[in-house]
C-alpha atoms as a PDB file:
ATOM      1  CA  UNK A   1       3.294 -11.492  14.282  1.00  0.00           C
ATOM      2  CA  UNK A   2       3.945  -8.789  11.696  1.00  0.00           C
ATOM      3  CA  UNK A   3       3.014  -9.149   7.687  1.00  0.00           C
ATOM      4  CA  UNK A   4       6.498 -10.397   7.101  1.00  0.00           C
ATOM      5  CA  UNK A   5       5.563 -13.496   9.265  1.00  0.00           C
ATOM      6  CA  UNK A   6       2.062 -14.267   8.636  1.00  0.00           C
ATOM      7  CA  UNK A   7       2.333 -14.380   4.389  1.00  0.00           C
ATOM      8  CA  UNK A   8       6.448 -15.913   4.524  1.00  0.00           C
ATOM      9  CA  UNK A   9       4.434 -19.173   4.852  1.00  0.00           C
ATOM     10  CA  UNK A  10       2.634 -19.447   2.155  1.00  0.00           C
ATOM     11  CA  UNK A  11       4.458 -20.785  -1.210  1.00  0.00           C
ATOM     12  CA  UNK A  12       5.747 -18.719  -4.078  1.00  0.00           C
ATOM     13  CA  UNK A  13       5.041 -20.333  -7.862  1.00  0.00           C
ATOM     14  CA  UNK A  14       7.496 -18.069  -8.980  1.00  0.00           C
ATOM     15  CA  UNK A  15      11.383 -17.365  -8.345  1.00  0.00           C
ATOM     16  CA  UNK A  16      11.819 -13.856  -7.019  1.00  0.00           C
ATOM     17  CA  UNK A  17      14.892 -11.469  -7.311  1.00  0.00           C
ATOM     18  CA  UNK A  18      15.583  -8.714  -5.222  1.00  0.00           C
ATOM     19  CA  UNK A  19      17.010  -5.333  -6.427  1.00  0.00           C
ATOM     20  CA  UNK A  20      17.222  -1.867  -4.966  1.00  0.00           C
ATOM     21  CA  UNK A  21      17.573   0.997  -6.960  1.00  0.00           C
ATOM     22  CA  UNK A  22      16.810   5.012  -6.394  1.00  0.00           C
ATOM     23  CA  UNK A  23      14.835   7.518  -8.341  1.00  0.00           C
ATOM     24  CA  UNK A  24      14.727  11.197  -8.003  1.00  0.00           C
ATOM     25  CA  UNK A  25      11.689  13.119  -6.583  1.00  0.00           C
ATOM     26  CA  UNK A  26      11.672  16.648  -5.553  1.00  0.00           C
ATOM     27  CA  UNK A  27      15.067  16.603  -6.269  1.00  0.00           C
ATOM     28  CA  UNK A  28      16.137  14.036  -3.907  1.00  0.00           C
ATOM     29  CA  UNK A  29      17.362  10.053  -4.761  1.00  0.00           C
ATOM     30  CA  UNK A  30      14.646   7.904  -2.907  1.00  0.00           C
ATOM     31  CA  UNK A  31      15.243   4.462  -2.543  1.00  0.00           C
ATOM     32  CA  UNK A  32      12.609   1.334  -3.924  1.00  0.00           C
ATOM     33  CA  UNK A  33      13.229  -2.164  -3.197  1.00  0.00           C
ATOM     34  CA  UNK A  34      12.369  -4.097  -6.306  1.00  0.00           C
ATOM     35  CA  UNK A  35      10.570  -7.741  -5.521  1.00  0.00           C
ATOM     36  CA  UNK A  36      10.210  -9.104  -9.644  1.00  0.00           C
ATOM     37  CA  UNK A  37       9.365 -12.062 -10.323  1.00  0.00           C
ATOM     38  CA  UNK A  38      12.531 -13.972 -12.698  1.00  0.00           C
ATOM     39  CA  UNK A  39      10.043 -14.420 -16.307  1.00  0.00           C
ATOM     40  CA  UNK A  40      10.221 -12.641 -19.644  1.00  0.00           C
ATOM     41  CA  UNK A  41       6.503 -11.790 -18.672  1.00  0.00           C
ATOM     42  CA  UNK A  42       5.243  -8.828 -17.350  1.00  0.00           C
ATOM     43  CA  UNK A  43       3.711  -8.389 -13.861  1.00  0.00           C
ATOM     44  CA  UNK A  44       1.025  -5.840 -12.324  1.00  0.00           C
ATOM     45  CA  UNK A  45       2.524  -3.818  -9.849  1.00  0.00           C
ATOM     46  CA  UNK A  46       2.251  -3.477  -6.162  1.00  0.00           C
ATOM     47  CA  UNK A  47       3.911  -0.443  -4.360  1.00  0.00           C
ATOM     48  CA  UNK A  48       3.553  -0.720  -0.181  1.00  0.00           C
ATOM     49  CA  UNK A  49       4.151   2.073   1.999  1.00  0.00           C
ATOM     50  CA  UNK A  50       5.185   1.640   5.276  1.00  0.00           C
ATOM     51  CA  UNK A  51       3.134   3.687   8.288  1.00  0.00           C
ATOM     52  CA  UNK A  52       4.996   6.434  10.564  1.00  0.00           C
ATOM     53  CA  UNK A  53       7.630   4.418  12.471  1.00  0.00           C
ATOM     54  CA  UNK A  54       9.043   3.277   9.601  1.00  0.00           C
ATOM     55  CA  UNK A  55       9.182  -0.064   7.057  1.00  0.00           C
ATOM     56  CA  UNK A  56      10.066  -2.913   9.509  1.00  0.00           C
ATOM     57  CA  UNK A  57       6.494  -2.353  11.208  1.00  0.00           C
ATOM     58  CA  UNK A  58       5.464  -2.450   8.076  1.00  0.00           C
ATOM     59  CA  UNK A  59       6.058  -4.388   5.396  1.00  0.00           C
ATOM     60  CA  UNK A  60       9.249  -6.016   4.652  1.00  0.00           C
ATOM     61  CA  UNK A  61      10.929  -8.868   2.633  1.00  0.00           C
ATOM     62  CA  UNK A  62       9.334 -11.856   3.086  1.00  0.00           C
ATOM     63  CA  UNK A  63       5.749 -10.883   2.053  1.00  0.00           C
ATOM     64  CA  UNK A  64       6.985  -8.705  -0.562  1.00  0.00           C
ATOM     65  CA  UNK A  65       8.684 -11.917  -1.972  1.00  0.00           C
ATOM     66  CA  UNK A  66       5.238 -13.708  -1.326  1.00  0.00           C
ATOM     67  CA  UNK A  67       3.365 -11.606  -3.390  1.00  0.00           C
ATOM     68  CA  UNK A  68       6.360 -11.229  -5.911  1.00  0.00           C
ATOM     69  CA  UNK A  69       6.378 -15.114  -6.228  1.00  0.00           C
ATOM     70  CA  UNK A  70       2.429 -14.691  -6.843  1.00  0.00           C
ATOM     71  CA  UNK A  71       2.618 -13.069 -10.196  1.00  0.00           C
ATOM     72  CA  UNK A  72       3.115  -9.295  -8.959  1.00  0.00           C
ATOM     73  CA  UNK A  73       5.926  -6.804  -9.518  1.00  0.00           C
ATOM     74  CA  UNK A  74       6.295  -5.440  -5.946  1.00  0.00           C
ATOM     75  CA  UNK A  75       8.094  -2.329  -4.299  1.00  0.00           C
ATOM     76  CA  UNK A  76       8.831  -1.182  -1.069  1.00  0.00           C
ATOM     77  CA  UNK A  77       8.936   2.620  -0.979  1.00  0.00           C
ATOM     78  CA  UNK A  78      10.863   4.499   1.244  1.00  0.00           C
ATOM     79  CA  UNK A  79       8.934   7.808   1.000  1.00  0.00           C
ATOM     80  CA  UNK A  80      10.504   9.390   3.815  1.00  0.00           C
ATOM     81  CA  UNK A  81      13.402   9.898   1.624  1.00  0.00           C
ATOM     82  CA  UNK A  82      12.218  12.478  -0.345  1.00  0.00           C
ATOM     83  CA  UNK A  83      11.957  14.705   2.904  1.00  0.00           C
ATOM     84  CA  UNK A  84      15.187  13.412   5.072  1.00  0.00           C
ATOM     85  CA  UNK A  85      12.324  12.327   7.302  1.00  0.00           C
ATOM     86  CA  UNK A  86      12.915   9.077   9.894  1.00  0.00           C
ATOM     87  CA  UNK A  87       9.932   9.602  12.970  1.00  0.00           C
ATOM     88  CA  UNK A  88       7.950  11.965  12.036  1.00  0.00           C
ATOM     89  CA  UNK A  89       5.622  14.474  14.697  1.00  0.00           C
ATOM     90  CA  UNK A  90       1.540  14.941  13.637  1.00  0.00           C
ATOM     91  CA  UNK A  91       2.316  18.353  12.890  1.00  0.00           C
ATOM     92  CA  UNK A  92       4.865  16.850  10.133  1.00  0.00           C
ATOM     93  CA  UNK A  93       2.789  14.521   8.987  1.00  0.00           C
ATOM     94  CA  UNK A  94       0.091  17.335   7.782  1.00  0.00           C
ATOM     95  CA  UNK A  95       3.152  19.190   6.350  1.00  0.00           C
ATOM     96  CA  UNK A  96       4.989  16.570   4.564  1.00  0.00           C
ATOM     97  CA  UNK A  97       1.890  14.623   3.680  1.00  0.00           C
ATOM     98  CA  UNK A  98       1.784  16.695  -0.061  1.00  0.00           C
ATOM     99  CA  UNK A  99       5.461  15.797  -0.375  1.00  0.00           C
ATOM    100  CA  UNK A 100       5.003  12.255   0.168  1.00  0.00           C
ATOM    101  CA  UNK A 101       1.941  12.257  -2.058  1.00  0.00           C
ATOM    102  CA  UNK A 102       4.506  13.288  -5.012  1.00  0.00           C
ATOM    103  CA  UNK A 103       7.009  10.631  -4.001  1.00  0.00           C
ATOM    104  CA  UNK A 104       4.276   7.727  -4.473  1.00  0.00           C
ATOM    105  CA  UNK A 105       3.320   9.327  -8.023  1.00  0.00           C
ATOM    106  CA  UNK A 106       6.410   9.905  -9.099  1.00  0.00           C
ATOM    107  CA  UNK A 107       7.416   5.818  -8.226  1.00  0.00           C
ATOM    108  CA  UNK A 108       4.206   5.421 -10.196  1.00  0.00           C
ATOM    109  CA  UNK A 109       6.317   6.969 -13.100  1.00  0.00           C
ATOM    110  CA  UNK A 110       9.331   5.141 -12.601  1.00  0.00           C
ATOM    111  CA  UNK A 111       7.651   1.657 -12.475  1.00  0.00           C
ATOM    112  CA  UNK A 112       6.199   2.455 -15.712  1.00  0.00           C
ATOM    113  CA  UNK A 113       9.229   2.423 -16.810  1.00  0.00           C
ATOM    114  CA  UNK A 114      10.475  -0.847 -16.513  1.00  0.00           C
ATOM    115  CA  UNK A 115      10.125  -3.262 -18.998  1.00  0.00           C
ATOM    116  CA  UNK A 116       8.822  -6.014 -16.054  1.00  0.00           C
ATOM    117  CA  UNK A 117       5.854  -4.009 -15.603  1.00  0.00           C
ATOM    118  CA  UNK A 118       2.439  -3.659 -17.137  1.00  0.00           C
ATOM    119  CA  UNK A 119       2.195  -0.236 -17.338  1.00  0.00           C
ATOM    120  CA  UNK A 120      -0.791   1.873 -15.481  1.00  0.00           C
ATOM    121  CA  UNK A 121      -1.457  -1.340 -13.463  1.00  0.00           C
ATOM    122  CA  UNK A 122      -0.602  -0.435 -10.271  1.00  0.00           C
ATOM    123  CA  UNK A 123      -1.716  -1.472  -6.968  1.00  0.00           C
ATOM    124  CA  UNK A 124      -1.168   0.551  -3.279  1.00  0.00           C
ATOM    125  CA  UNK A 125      -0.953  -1.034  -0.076  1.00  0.00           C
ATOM    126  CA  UNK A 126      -0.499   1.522   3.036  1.00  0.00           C
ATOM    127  CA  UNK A 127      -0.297   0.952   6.485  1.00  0.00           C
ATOM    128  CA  UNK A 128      -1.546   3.505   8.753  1.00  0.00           C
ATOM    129  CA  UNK A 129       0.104   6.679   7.574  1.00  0.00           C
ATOM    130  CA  UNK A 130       0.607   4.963   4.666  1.00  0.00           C
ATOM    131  CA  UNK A 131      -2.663   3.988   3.982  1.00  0.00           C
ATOM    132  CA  UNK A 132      -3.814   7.849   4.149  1.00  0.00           C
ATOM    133  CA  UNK A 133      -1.430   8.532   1.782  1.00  0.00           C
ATOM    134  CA  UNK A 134      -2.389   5.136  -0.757  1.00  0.00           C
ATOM    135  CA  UNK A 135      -5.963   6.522  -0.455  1.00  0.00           C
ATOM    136  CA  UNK A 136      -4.958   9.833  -1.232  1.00  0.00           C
ATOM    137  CA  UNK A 137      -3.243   9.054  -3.927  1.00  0.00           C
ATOM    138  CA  UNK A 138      -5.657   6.861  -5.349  1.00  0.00           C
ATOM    139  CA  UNK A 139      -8.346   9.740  -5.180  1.00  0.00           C
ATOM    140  CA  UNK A 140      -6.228  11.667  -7.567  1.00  0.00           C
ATOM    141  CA  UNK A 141      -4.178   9.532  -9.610  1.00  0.00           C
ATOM    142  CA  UNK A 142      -5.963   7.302 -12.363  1.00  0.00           C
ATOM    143  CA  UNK A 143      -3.073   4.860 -12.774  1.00  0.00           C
ATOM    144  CA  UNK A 144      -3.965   3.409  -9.500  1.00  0.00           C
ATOM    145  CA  UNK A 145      -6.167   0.417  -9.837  1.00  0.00           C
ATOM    146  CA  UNK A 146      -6.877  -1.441  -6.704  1.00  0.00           C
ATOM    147  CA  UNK A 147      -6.060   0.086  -2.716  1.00  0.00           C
ATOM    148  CA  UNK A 148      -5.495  -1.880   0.538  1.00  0.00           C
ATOM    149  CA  UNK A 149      -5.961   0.595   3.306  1.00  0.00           C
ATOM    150  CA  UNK A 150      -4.455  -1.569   6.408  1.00  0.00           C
ATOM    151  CA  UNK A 151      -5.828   0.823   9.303  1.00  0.00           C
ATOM    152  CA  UNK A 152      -5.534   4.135   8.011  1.00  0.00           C
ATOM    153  CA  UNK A 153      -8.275   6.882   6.446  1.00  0.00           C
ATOM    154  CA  UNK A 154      -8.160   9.796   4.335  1.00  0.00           C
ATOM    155  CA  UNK A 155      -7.649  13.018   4.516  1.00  0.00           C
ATOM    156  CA  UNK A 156     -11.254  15.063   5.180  1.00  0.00           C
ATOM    157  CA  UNK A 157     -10.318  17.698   2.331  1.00  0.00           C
ATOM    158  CA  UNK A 158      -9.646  15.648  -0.398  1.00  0.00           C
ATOM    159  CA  UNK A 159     -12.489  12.882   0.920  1.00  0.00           C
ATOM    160  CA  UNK A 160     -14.627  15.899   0.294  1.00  0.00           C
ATOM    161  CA  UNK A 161     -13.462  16.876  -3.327  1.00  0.00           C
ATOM    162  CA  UNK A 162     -13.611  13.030  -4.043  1.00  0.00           C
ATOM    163  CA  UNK A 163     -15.706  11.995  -7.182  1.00  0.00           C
ATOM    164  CA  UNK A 164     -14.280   8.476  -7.884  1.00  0.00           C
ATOM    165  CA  UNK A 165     -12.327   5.753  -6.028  1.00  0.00           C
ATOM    166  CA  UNK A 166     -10.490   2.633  -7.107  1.00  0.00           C
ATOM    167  CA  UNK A 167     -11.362  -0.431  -5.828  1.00  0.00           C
ATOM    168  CA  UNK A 168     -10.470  -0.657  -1.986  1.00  0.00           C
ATOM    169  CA  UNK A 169      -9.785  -3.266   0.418  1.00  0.00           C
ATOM    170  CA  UNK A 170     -10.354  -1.706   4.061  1.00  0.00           C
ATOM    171  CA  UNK A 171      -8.597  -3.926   7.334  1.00  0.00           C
ATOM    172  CA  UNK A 172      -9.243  -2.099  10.684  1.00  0.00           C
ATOM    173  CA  UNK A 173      -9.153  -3.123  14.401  1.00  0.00           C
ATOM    174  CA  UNK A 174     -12.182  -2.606  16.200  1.00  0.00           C
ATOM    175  CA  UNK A 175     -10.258  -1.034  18.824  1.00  0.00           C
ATOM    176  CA  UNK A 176      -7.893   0.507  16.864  1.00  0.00           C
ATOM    177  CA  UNK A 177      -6.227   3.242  19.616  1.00  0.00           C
ATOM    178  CA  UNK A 178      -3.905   5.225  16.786  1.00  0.00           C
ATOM    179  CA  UNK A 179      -6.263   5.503  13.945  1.00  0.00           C
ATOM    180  CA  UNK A 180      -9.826   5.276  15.381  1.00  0.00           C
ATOM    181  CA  UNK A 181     -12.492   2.863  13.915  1.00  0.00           C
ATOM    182  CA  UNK A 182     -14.245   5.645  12.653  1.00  0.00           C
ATOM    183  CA  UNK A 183     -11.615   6.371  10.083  1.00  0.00           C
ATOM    184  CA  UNK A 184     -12.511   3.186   8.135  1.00  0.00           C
ATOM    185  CA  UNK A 185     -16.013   3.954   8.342  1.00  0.00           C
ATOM    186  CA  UNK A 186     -15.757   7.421   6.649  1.00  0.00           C
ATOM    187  CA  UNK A 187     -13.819   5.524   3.613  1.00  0.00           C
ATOM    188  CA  UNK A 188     -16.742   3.435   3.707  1.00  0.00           C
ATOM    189  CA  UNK A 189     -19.087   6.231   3.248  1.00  0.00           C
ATOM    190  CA  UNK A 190     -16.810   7.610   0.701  1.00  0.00           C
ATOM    191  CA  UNK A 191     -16.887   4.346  -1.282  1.00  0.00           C
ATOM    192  CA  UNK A 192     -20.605   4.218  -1.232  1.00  0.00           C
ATOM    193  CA  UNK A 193     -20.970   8.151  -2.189  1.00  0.00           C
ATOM    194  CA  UNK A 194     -18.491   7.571  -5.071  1.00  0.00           C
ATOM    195  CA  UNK A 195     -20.405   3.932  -5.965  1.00  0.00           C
ATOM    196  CA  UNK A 196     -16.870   2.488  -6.085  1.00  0.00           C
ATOM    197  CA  UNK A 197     -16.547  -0.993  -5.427  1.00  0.00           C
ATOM    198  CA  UNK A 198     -15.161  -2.017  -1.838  1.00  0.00           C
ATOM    199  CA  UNK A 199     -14.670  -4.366   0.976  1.00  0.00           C
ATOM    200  CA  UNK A 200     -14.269  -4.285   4.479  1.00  0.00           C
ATOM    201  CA  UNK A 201     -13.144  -6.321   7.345  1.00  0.00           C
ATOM    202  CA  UNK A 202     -13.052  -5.311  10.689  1.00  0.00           C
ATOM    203  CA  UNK A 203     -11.426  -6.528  13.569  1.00  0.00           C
ATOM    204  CA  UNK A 204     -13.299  -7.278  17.248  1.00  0.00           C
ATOM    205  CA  UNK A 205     -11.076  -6.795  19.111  1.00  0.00           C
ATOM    206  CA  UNK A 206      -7.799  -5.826  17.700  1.00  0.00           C
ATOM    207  CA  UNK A 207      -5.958  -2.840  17.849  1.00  0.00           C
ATOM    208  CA  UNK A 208      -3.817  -0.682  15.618  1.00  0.00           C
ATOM    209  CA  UNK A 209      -1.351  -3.516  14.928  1.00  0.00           C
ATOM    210  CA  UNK A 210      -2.302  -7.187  13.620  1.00  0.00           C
ATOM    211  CA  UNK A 211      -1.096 -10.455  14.545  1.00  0.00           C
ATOM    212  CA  UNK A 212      -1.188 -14.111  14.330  1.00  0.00           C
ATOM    213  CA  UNK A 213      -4.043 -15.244  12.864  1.00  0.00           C
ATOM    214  CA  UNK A 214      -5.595 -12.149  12.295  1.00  0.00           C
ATOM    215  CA  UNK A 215      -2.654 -11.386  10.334  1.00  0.00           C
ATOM    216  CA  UNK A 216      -2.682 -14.389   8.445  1.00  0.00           C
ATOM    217  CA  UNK A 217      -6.480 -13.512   7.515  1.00  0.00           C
ATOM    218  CA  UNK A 218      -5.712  -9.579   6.379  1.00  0.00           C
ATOM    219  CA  UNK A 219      -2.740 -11.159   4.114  1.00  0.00           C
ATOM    220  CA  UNK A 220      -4.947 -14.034   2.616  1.00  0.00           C
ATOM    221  CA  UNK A 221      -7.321 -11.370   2.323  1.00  0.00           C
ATOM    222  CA  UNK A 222      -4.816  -9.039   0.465  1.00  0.00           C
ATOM    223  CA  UNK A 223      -3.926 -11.409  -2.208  1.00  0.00           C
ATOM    224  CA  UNK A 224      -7.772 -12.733  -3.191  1.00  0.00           C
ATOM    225  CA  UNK A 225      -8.482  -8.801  -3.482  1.00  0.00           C
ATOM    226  CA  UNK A 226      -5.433  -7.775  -5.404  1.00  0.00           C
ATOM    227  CA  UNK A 227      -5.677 -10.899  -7.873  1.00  0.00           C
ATOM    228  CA  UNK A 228      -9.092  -9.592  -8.456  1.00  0.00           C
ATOM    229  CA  UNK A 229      -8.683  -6.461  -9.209  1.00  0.00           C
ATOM    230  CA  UNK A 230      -5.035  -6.141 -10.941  1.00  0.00           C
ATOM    231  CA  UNK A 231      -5.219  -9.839 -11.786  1.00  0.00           C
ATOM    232  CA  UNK A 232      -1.197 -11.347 -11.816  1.00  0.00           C
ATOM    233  CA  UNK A 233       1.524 -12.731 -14.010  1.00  0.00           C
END
């Protein structure tokens, strides 16, 4: 059971519209899926970025219209525009990872932007390589307010040069074969050498990808944190 499956079930207090629309970064269009909710009001918003194999694995329609229909304005980034990139190798990964990095700030700016929004309250959920880069950018980029680091880490130079964090949700599987256990544990130190506020849950057990109801628990999970920490509509 993927994220798509294990938040579609829970019930939306708000009607939900979806859009897609591009922006340019690095001179490239790069798509975002637009999740708003349909109010005059504006919404905190959420930008998810899918891991290495791409957005289905990920995070797709259903929660994003979950967490759209729970007071959030919510975007699916497809990062891997910005560098014609679909499955990328580990030595691509360390190359592109700066490019991708500008991608997420630069969505940053365009969400901003829209009148939906309430602007500089963002939120960044990654998964996997995703969550490196939602980490990353949350080390460096002040408009980020809350992180949900679904089995990923960050990046041992900029963990180094790290002074402050956002708040940070961290979901890992205990025997997590992709991104080791360990990973979540140096956030964790991170988070307690930058006295930023955090929570963890890990997984006996589980492995790089979630399911059923360990699924359902990381989404539940998701919402409580994000609600705290962005609030919602």
């Amino acid at each position: 059971m993927s994220f798509i499956n294990a938040l579609g079930g829970l019930l939306s207090a708000q009607q939900v519209q979806k859009t897609t629309d591009t922006f340019m970064s690095g001179g490239k269009a790069v798509r975002i899926d637009r999740f708003l909710p349909m109010s005059d009001r504006q919404f905190p918003a959420v930008i998810a970025l899918h891991g290495s194999n791409g957005m289905s694995e990920s995070f797709s329609d259903q929660p994003a219209r979950m967490l759209a229909g729970s007071g959030f304005a919510v975007f699916l980034l497809h990062y891997f525009e910005r560098t014609g990139t679909a499955y990328p190798s580990k030595q691509e990964m360390h190359d592109l990872f700066p490019d991708w990095m500008a991608a997420i700030t630069d969505a940053m700016a365009y969400v901003n932007e829209l009148h939906q929004v309430q602007k500089d309250r963002v939120a960044l959920i990654g998964f996997s390589l995703g969550a490196f880069l939602a980490l990353s950018v949350g080390a460096t980029d002040s408009r980020v307010k809350a992180v949900v680091d679904f089995c990923g880490g960050m990046p041992e130079e900029l963990a180094n040069q790290c002074a402050q964090m956002p708040p940070t949700l961290i979901l890992h599987g205990e025997e997590d074969d992709r991104v080791p256990i360990s990973e979540a544990h140096k956030v964790e130190a991170l988070m307690q050498r930058t006295n930023s506020a955090y929570e963890t849950k890990i997984y006996p057990g589980v492995g790089h990808f979630f399911s059923g109801l360990t699924m359902l628990d990381a989404g539940q999970r998701t919402l409580t944190f994000l609600k705290k920490h962005v609030g919602s509509g």
